[in-house]
PDB file of N, CA and C in Angstrom:
ATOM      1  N   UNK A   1      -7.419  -8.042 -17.472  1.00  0.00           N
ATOM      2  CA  UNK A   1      -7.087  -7.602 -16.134  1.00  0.00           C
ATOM      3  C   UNK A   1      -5.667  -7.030 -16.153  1.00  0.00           C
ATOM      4  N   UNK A   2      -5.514  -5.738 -15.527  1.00  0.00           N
ATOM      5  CA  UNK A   2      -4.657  -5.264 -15.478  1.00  0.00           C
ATOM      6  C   UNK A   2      -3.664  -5.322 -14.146  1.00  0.00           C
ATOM      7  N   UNK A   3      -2.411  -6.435 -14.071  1.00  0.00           N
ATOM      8  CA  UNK A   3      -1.586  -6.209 -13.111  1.00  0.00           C
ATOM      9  C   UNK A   3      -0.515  -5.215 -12.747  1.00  0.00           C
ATOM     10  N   UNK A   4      -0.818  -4.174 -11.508  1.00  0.00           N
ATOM     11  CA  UNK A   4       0.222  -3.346 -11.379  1.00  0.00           C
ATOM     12  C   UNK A   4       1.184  -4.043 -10.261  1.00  0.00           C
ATOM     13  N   UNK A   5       2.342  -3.087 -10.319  1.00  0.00           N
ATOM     14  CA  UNK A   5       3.595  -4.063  -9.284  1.00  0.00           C
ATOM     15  C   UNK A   5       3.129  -2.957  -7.823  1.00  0.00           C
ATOM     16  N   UNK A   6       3.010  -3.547  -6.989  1.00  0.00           N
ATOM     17  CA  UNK A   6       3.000  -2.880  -6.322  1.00  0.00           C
ATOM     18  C   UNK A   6       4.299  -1.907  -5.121  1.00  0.00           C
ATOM     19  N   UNK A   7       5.068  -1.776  -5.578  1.00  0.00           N
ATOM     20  CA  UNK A   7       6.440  -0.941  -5.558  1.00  0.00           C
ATOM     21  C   UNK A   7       6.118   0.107  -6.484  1.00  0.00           C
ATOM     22  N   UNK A   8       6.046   0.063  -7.821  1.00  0.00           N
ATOM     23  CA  UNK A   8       5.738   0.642  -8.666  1.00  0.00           C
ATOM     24  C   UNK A   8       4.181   1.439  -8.165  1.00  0.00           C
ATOM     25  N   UNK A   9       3.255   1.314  -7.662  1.00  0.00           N
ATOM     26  CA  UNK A   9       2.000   2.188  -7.141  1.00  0.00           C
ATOM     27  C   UNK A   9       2.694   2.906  -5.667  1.00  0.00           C
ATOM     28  N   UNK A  10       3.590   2.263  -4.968  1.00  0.00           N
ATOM     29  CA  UNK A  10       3.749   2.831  -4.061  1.00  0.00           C
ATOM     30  C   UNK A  10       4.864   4.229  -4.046  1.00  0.00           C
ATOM     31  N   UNK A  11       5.667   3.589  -5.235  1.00  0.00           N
ATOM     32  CA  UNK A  11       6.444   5.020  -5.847  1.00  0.00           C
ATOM     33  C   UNK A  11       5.539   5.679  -6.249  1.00  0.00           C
ATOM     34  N   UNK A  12       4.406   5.440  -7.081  1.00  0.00           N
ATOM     35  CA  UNK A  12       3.805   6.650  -7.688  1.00  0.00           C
ATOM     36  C   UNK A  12       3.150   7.203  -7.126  1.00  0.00           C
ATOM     37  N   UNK A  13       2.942   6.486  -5.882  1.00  0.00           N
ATOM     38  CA  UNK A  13       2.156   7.480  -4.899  1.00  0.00           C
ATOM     39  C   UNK A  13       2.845   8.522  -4.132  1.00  0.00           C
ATOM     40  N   UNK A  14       4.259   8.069  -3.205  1.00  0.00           N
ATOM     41  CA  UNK A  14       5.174   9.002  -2.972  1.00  0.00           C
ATOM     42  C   UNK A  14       5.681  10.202  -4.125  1.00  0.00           C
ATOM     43  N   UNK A  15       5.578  10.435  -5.007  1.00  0.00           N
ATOM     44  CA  UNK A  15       5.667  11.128  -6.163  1.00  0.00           C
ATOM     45  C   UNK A  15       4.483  12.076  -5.936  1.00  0.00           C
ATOM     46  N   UNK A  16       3.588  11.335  -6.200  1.00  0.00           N
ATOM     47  CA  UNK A  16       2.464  12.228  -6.199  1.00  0.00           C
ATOM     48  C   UNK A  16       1.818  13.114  -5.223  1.00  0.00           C
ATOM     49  N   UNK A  17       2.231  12.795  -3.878  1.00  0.00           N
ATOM     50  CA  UNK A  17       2.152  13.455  -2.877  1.00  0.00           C
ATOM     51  C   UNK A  17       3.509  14.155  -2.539  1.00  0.00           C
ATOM     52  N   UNK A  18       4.741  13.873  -2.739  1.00  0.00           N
ATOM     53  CA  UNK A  18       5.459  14.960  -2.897  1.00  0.00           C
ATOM     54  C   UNK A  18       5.499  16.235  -3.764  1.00  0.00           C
ATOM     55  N   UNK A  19       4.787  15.845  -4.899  1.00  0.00           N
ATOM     56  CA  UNK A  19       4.905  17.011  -6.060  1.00  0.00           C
ATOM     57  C   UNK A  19       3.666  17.938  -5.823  1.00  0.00           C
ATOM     58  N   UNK A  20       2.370  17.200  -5.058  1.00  0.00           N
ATOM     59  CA  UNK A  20       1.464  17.600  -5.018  1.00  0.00           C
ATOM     60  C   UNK A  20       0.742  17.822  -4.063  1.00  0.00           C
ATOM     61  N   UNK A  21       1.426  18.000  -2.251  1.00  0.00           N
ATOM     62  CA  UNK A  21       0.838  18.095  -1.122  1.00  0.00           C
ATOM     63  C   UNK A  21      -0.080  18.383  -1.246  1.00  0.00           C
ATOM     64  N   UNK A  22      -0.106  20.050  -1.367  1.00  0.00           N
ATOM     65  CA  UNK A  22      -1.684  20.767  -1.536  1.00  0.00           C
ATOM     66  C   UNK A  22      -2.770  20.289  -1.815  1.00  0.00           C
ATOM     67  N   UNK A  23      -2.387  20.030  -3.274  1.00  0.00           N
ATOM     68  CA  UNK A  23      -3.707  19.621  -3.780  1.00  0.00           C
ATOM     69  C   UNK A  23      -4.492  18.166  -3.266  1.00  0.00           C
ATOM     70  N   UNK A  24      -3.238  16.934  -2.550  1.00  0.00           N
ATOM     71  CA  UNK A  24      -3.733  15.789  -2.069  1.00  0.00           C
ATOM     72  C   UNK A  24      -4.166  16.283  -0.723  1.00  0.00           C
ATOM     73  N   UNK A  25      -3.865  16.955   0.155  1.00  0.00           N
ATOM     74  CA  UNK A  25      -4.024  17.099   1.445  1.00  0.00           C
ATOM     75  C   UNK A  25      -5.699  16.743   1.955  1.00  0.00           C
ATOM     76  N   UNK A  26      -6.861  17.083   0.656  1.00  0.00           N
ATOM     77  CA  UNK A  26      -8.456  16.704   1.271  1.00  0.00           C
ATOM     78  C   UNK A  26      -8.743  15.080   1.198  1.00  0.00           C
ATOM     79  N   UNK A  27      -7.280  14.968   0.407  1.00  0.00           N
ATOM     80  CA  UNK A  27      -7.567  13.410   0.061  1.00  0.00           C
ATOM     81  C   UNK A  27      -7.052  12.600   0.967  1.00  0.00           C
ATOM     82  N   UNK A  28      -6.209  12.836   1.619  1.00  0.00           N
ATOM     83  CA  UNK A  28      -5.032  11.995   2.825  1.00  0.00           C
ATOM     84  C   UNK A  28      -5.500  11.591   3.972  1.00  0.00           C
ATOM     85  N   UNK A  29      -6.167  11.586   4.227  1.00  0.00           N
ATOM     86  CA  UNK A  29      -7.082  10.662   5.452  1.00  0.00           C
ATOM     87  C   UNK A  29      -7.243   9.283   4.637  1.00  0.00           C
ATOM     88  N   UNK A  30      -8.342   9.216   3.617  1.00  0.00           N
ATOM     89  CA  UNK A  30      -9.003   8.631   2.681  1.00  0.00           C
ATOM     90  C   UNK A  30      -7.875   7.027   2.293  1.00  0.00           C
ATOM     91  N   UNK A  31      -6.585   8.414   1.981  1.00  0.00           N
ATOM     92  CA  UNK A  31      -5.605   7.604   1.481  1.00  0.00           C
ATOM     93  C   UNK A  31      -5.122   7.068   2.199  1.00  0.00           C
ATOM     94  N   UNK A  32      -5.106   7.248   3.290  1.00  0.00           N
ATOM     95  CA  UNK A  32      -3.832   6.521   4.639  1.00  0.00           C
ATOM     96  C   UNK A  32      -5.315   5.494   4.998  1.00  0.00           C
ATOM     97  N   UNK A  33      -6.367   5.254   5.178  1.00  0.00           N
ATOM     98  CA  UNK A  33      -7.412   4.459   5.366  1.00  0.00           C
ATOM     99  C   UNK A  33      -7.148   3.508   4.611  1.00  0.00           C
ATOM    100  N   UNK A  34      -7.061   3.427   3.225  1.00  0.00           N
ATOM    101  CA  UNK A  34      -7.053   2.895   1.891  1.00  0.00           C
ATOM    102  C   UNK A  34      -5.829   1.728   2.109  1.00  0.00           C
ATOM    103  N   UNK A  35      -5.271   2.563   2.780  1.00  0.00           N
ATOM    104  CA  UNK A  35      -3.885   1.969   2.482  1.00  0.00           C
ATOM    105  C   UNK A  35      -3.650   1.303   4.298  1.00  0.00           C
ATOM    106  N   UNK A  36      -4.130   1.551   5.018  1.00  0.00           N
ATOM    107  CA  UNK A  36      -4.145   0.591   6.211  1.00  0.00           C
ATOM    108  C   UNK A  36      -4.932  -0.582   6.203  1.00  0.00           C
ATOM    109  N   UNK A  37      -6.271  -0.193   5.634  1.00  0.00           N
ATOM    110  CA  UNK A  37      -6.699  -1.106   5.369  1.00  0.00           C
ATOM    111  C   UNK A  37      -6.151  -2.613   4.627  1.00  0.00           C
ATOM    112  N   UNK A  38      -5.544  -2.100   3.305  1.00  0.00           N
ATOM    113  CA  UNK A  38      -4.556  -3.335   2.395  1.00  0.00           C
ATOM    114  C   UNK A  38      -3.510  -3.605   3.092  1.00  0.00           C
ATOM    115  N   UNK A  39      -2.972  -2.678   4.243  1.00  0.00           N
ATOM    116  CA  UNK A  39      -1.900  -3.551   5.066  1.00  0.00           C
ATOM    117  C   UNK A  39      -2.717  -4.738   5.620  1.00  0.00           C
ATOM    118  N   UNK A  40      -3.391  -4.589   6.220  1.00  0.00           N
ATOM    119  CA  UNK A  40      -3.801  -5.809   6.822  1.00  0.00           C
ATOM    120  C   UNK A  40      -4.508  -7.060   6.270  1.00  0.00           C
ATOM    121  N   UNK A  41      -4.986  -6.397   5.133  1.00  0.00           N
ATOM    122  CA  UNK A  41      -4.805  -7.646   4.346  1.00  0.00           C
ATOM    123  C   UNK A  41      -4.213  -8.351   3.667  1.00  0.00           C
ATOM    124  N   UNK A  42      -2.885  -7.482   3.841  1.00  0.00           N
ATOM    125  CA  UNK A  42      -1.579  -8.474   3.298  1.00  0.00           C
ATOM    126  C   UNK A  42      -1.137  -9.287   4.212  1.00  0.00           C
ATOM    127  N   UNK A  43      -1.428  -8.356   5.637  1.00  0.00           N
ATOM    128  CA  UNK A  43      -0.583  -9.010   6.929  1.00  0.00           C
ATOM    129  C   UNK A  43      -1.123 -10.656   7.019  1.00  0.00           C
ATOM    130  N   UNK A  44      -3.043 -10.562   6.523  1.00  0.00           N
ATOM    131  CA  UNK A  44      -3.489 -11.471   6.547  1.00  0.00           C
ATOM    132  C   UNK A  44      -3.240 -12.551   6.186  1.00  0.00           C
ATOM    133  N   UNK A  45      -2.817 -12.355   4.934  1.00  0.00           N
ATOM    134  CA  UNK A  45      -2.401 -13.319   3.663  1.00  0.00           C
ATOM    135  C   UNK A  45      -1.352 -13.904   3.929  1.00  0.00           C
ATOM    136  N   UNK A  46      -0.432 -12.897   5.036  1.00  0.00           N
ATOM    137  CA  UNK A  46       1.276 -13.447   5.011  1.00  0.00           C
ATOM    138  C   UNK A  46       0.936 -14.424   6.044  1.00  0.00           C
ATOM    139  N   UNK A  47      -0.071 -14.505   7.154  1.00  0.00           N
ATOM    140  CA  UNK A  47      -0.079 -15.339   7.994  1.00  0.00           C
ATOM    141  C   UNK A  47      -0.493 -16.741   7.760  1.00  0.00           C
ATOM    142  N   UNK A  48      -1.493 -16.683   6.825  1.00  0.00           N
ATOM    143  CA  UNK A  48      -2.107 -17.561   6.270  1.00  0.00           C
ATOM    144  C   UNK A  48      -1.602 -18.960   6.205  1.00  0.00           C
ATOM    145  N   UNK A  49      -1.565 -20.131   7.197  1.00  0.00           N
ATOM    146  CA  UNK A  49      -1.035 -21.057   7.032  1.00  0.00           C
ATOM    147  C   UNK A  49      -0.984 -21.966   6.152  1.00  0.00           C
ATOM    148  N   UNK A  50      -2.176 -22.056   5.430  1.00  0.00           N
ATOM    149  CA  UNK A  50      -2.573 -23.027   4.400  1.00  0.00           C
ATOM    150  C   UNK A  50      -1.710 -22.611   3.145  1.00  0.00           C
ATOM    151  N   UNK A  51      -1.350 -21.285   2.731  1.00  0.00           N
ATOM    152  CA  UNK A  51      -0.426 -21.233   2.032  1.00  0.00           C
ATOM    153  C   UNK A  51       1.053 -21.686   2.551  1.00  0.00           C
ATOM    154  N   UNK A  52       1.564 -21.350   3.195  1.00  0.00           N
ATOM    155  CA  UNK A  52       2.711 -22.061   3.513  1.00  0.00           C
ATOM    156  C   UNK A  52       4.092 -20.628   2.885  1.00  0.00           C
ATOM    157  N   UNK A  53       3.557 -19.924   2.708  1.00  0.00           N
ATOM    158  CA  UNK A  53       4.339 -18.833   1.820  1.00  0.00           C
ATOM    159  C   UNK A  53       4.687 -16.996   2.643  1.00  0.00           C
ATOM    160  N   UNK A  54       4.898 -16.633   2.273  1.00  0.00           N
ATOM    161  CA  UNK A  54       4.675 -15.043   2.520  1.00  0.00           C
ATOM    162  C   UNK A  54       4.451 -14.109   1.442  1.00  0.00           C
ATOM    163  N   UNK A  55       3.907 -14.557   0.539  1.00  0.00           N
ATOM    164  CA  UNK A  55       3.199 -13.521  -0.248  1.00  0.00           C
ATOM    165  C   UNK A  55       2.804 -11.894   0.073  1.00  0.00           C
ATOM    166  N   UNK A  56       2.556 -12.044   1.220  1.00  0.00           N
ATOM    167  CA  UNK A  56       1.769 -10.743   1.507  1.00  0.00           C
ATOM    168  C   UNK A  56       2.628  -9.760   2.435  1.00  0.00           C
ATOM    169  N   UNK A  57       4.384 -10.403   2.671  1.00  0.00           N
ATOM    170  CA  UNK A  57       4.893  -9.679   3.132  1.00  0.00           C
ATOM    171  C   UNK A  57       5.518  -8.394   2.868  1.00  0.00           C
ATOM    172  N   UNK A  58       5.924  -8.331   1.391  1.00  0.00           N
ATOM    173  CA  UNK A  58       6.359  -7.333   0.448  1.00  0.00           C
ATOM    174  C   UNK A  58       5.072  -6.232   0.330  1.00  0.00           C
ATOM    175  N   UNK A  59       3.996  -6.649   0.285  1.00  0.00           N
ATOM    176  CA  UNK A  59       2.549  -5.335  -0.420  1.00  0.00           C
ATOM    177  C   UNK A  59       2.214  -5.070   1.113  1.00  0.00           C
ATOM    178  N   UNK A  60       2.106  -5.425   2.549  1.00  0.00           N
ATOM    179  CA  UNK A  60       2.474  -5.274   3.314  1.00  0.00           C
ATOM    180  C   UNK A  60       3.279  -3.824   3.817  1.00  0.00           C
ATOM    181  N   UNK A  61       4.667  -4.429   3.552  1.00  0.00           N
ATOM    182  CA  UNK A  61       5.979  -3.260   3.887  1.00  0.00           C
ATOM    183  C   UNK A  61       5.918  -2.221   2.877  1.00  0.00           C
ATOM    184  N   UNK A  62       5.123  -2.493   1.741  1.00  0.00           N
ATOM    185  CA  UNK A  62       4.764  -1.229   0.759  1.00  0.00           C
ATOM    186  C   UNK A  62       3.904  -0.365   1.502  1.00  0.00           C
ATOM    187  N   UNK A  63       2.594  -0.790   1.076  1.00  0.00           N
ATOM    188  CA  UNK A  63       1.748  -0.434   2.563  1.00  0.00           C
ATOM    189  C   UNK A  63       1.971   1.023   3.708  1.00  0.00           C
ATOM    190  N   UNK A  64       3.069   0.197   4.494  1.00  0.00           N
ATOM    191  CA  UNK A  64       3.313   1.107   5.119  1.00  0.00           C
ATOM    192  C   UNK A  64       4.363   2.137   4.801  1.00  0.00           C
ATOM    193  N   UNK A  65       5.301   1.793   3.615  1.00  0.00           N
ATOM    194  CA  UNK A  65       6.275   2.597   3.284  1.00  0.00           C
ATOM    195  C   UNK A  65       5.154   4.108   2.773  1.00  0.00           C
ATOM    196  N   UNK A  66       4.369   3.956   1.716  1.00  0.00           N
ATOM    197  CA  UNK A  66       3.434   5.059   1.180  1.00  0.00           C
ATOM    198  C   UNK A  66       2.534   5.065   2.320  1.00  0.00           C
ATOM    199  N   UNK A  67       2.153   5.036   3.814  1.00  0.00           N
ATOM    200  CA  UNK A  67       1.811   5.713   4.855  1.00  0.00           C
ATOM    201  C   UNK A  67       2.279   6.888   5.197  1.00  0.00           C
ATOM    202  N   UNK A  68       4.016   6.008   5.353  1.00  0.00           N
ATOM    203  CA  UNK A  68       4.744   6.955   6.052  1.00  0.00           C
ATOM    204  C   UNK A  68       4.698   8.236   4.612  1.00  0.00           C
TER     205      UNK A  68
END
């Protein structure tokens, strides 16, 4: 199993849509879906009482950083 950091996917995504509007533009709905979606399941995770933690606050604020 391969762990990526997720800072590290969210840079490479800002990268990749800066270098490459055009060509992402049929994809960017898809992607902003993709990626609202995993916000909220971080948001989920961060709420999560039984953990006792915030895990899910950082992939979260990523999340929305590669929205914007």
């Amino acid at each position: 199993m391969v762990v990526i950091d997720n800072e590290n996917l969210v840079s490479a995504l800002e990268c990749i849509v800066e270098n490459f509007t055009v060509e992402i533009t049929p994809f960017a709905y898809d992607l902003a879906n993709h990626l609202t979606l995993a916000f909220y399941r971080y948001k989920d995770k961060d709420t999560d009482e039984d953990q006792g933690c915030e895990d899910g606050e950082l992939p979260a604020a990523g999340c929305l950083q590669a929205i914007r």
